[in-house]
PDB file of N, CA and C in Angstrom:
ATOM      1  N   UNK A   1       2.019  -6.204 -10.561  1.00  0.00           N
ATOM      2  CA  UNK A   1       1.303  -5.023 -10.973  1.00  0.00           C
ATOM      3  C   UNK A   1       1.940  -4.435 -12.234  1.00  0.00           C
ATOM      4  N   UNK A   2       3.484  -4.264 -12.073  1.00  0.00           N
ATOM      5  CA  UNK A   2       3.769  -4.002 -13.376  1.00  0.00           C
ATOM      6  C   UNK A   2       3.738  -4.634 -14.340  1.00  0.00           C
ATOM      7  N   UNK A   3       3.244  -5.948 -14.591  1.00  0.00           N
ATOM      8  CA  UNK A   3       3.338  -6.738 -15.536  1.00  0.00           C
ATOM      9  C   UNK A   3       2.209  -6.795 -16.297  1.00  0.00           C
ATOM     10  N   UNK A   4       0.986  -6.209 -15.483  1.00  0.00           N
ATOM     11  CA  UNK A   4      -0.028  -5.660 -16.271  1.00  0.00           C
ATOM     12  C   UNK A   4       0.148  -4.641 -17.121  1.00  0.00           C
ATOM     13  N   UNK A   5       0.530  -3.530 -16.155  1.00  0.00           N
ATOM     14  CA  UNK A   5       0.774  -2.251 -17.267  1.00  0.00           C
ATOM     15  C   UNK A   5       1.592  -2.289 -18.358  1.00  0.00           C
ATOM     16  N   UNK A   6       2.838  -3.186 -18.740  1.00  0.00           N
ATOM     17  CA  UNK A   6       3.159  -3.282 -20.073  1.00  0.00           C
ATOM     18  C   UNK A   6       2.563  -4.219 -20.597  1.00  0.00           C
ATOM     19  N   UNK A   7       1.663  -5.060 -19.979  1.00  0.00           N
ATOM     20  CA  UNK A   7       1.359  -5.761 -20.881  1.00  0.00           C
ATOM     21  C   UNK A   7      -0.053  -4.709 -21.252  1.00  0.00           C
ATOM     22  N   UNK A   8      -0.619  -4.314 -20.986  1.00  0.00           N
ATOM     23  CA  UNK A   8      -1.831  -3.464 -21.097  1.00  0.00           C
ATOM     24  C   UNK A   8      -1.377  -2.587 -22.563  1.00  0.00           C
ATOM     25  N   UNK A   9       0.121  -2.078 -22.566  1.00  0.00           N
ATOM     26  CA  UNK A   9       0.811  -0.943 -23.757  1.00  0.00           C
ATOM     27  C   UNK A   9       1.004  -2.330 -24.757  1.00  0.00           C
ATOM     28  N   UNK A  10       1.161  -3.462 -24.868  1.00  0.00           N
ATOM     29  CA  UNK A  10       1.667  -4.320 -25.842  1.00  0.00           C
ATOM     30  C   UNK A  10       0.543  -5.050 -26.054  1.00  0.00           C
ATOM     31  N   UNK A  11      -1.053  -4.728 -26.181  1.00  0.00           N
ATOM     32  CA  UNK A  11      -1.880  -5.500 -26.335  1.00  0.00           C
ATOM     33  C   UNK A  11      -2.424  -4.275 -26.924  1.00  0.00           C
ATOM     34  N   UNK A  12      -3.577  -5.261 -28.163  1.00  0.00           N
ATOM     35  CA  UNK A  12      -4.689  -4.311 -29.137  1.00  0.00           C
ATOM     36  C   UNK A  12      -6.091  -4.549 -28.679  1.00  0.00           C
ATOM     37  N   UNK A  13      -6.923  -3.543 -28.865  1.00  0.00           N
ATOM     38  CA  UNK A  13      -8.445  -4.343 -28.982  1.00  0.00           C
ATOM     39  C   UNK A  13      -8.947  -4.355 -27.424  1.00  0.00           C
ATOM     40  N   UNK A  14      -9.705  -5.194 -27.576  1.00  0.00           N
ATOM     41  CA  UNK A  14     -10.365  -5.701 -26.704  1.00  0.00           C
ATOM     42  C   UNK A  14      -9.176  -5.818 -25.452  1.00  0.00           C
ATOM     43  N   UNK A  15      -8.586  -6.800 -25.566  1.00  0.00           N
ATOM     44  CA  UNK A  15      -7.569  -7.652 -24.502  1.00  0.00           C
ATOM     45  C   UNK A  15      -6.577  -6.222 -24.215  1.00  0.00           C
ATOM     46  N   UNK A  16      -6.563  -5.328 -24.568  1.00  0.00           N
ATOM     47  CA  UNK A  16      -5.562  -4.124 -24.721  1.00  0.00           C
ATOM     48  C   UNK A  16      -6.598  -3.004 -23.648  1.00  0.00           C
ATOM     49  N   UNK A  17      -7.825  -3.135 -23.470  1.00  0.00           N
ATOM     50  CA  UNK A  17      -8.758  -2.536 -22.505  1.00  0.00           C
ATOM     51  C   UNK A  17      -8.879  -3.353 -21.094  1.00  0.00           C
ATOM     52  N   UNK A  18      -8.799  -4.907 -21.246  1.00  0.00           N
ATOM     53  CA  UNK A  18      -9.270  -5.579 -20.274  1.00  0.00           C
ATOM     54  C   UNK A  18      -8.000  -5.375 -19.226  1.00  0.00           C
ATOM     55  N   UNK A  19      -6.115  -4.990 -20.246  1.00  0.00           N
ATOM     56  CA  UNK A  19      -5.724  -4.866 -19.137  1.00  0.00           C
ATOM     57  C   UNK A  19      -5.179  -3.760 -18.348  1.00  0.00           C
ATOM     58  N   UNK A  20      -5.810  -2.804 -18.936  1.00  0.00           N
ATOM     59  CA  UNK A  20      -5.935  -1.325 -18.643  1.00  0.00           C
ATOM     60  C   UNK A  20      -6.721  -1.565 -17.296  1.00  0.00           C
ATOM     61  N   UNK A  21      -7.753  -1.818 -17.454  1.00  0.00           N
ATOM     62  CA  UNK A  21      -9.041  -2.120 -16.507  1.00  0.00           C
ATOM     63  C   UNK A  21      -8.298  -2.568 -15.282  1.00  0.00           C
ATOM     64  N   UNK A  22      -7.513  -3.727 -15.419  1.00  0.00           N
ATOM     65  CA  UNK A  22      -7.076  -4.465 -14.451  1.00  0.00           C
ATOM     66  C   UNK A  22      -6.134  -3.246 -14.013  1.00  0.00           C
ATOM     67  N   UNK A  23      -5.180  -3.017 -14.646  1.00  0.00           N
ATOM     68  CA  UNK A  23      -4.041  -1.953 -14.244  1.00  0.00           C
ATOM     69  C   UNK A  23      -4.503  -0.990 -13.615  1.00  0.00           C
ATOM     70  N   UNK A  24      -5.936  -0.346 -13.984  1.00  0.00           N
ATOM     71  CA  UNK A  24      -6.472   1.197 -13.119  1.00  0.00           C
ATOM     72  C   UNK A  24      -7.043   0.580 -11.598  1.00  0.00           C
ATOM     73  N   UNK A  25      -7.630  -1.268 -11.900  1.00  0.00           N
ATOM     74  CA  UNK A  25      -8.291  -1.428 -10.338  1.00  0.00           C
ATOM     75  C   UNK A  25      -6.843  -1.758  -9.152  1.00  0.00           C
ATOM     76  N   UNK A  26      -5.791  -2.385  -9.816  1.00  0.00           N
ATOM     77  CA  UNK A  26      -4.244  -2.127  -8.668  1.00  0.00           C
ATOM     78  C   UNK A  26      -4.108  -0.961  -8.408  1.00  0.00           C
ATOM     79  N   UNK A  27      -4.344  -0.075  -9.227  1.00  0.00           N
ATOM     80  CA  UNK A  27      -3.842   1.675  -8.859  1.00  0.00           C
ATOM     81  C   UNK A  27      -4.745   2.028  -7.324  1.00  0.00           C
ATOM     82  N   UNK A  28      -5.931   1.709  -7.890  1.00  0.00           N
ATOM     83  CA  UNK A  28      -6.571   1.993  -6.954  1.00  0.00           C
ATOM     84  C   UNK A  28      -6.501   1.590  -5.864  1.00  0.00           C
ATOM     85  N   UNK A  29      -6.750   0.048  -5.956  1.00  0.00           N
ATOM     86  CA  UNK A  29      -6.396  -0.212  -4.546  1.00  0.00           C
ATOM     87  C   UNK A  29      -5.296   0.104  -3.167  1.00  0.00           C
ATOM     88  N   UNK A  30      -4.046   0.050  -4.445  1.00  0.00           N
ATOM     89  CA  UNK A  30      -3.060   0.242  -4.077  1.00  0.00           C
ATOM     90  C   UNK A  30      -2.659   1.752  -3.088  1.00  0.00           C
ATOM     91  N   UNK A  31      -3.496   2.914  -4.087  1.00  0.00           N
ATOM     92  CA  UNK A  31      -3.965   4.125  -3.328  1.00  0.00           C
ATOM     93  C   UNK A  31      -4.913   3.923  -2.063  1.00  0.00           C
ATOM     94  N   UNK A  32      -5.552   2.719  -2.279  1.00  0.00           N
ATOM     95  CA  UNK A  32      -6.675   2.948  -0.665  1.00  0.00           C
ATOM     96  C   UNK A  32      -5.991   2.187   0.346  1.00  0.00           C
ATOM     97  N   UNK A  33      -4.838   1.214  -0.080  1.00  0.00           N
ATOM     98  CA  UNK A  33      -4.210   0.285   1.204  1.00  0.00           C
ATOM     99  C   UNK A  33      -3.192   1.621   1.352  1.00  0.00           C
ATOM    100  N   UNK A  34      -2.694   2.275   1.066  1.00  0.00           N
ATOM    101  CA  UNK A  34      -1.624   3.263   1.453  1.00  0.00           C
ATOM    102  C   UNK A  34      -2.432   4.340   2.592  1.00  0.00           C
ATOM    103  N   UNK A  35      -4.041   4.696   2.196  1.00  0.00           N
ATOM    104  CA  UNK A  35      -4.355   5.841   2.825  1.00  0.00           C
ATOM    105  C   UNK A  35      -4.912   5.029   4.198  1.00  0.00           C
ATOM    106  N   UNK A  36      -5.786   3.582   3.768  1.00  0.00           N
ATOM    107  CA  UNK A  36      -6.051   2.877   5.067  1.00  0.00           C
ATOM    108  C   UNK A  36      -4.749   2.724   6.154  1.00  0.00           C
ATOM    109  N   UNK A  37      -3.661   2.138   5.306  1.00  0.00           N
ATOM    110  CA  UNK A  37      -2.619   2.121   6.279  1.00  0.00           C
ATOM    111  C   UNK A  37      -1.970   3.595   7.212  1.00  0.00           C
ATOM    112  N   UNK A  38      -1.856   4.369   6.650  1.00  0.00           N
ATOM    113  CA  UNK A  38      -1.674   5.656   7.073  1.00  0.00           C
ATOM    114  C   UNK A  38      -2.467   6.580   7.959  1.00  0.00           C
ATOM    115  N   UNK A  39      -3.890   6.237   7.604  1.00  0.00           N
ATOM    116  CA  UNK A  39      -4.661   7.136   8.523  1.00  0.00           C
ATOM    117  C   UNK A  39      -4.984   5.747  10.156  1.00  0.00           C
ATOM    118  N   UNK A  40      -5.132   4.550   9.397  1.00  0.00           N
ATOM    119  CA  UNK A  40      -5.823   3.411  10.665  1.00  0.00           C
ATOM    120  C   UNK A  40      -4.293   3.170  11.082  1.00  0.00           C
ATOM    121  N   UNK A  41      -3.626   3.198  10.531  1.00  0.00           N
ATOM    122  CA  UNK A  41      -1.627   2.531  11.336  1.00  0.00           C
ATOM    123  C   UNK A  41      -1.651   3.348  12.454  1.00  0.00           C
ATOM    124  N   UNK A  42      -1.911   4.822  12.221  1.00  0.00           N
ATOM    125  CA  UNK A  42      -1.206   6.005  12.983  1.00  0.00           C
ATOM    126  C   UNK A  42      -2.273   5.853  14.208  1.00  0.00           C
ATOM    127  N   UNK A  43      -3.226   5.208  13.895  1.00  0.00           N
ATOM    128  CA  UNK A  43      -4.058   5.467  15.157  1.00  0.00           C
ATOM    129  C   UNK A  43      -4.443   4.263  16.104  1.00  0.00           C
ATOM    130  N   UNK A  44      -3.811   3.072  15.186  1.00  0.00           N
ATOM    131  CA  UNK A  44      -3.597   1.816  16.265  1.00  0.00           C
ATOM    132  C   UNK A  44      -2.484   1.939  16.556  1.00  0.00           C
ATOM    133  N   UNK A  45      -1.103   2.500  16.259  1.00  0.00           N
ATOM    134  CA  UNK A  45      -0.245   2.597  17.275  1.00  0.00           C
ATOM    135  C   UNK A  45      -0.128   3.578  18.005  1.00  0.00           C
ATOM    136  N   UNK A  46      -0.632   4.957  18.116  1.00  0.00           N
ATOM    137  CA  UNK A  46      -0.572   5.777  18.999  1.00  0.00           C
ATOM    138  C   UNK A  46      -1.834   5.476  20.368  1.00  0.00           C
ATOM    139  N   UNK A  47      -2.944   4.563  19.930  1.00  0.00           N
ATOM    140  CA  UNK A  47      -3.524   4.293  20.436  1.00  0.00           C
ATOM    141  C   UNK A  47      -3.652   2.635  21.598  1.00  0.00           C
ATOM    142  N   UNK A  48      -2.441   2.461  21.323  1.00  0.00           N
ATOM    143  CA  UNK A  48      -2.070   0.971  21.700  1.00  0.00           C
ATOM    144  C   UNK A  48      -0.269   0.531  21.991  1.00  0.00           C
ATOM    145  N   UNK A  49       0.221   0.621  20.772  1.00  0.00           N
ATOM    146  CA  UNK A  49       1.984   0.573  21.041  1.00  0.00           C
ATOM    147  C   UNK A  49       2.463   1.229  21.783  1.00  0.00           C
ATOM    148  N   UNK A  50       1.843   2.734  22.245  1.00  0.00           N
ATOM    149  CA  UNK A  50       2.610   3.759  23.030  1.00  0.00           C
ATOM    150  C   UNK A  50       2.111   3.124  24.079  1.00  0.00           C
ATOM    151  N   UNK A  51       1.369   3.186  24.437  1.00  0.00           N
ATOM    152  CA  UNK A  51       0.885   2.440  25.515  1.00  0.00           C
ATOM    153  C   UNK A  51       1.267   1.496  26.379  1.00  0.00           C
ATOM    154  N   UNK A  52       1.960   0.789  25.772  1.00  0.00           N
ATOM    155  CA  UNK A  52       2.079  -0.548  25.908  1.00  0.00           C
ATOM    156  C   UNK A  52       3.482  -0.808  26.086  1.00  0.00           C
ATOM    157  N   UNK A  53       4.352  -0.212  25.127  1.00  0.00           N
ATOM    158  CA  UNK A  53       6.087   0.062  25.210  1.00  0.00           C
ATOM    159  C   UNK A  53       6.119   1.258  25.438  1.00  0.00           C
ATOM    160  N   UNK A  54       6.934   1.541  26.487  1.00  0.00           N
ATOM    161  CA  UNK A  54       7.407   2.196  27.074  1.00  0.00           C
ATOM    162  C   UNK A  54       8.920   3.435  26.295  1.00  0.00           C
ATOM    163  N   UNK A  55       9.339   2.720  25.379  1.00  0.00           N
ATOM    164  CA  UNK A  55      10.381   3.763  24.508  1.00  0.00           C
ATOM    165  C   UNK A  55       9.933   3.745  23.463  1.00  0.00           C
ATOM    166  N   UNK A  56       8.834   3.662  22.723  1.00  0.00           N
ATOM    167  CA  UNK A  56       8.293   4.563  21.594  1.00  0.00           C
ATOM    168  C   UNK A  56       7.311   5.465  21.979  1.00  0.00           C
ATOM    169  N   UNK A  57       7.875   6.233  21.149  1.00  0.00           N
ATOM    170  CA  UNK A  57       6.378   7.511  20.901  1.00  0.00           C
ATOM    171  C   UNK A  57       5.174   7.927  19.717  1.00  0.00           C
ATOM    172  N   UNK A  58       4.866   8.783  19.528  1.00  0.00           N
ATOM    173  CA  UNK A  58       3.623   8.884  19.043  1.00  0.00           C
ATOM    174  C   UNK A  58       4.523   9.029  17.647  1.00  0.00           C
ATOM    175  N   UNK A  59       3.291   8.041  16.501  1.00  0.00           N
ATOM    176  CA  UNK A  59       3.210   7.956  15.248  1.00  0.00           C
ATOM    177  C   UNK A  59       2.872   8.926  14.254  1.00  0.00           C
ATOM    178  N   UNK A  60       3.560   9.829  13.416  1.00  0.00           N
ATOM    179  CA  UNK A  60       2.689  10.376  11.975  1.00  0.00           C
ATOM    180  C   UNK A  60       2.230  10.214  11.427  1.00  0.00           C
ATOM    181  N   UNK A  61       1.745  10.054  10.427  1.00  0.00           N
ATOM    182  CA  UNK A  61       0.938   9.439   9.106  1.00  0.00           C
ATOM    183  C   UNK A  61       1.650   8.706   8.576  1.00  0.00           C
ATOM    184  N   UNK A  62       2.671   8.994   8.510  1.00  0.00           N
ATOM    185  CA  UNK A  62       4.288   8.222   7.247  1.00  0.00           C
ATOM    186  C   UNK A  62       5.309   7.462   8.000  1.00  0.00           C
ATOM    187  N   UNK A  63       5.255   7.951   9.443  1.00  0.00           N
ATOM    188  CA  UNK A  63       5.438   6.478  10.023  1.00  0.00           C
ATOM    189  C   UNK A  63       5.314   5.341   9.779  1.00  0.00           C
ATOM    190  N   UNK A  64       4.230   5.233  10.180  1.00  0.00           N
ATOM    191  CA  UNK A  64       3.443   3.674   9.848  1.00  0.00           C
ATOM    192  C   UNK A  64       3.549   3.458   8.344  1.00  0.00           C
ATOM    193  N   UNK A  65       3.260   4.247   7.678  1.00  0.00           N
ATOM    194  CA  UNK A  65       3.349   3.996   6.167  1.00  0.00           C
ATOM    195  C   UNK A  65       4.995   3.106   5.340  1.00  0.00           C
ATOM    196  N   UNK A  66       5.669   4.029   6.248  1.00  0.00           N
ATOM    197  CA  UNK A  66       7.346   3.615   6.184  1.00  0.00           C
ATOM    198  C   UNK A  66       7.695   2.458   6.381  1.00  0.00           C
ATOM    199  N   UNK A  67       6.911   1.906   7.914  1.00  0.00           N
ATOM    200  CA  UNK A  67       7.189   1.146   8.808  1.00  0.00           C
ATOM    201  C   UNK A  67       6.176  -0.362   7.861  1.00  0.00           C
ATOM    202  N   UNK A  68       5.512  -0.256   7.159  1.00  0.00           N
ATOM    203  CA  UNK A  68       4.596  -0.707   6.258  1.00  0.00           C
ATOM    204  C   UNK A  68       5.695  -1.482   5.229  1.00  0.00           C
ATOM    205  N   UNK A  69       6.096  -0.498   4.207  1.00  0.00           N
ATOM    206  CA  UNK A  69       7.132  -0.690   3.570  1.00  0.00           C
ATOM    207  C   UNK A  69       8.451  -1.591   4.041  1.00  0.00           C
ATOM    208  N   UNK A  70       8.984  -0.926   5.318  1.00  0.00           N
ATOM    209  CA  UNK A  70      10.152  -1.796   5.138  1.00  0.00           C
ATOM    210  C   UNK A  70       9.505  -3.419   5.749  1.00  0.00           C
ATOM    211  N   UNK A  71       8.413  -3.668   6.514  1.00  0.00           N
ATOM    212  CA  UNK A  71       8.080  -4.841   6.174  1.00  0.00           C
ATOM    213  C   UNK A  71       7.755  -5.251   4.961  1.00  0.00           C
ATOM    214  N   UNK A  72       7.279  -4.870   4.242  1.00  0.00           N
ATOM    215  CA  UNK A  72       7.505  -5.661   2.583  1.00  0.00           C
ATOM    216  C   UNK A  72       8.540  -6.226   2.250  1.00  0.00           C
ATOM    217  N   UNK A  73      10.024  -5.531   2.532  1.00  0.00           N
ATOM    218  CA  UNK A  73      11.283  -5.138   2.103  1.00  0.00           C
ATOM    219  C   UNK A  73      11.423  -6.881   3.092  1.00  0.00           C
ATOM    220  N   UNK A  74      11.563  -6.335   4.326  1.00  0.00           N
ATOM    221  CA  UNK A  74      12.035  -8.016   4.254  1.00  0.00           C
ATOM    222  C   UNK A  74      11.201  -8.512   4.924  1.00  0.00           C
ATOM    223  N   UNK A  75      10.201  -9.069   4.819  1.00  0.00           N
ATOM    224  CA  UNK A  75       9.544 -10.126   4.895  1.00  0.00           C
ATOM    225  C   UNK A  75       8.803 -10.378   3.625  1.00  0.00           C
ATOM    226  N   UNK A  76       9.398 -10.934   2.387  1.00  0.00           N
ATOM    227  CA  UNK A  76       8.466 -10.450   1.000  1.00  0.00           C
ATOM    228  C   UNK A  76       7.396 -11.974   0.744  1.00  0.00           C
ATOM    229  N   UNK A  77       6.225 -11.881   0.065  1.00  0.00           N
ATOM    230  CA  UNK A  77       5.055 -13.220   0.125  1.00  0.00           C
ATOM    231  C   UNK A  77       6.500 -14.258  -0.308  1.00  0.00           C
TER     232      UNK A  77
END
């Protein structure tokens, strides 16, 4: 993702829009997998994990969001 956005500042013209374009549709997405994860995380695990295990409890919004993250952290593609 970041490799768009400088490349988007080090490009003219045409090719200097196309990767703007690209750079604003990661933003975005990137904003809707954070709010999907946050609002649908909090409510499949309070709705299922608690349930199910016995020593956790109910999820926040930023829970799951957290809990999101540090799987990135180590398990990376």
């Amino acid at each position: 993702m970041m490799n768009h956005v400088v490349q988007a500042n080090n490009k003219v013209g045409d090719e200097a829009k196309s990767h703007r374009d690209d750079a604003l549709v990661l933003f975005v997405v990137l904003v809707l997998q954070m709010l999907l994860n946050a609002l649908v995380g909090q409510w499949i695990w309070n709705n299922s994990v608690v349930k199910l295990v016995s020593g956790v409890s109910k999820a926040r919004w930023y829970d799951t969001l957290l809990l999101s993250v540090l799987f990135l952290l180590i398990l990376p593609n």
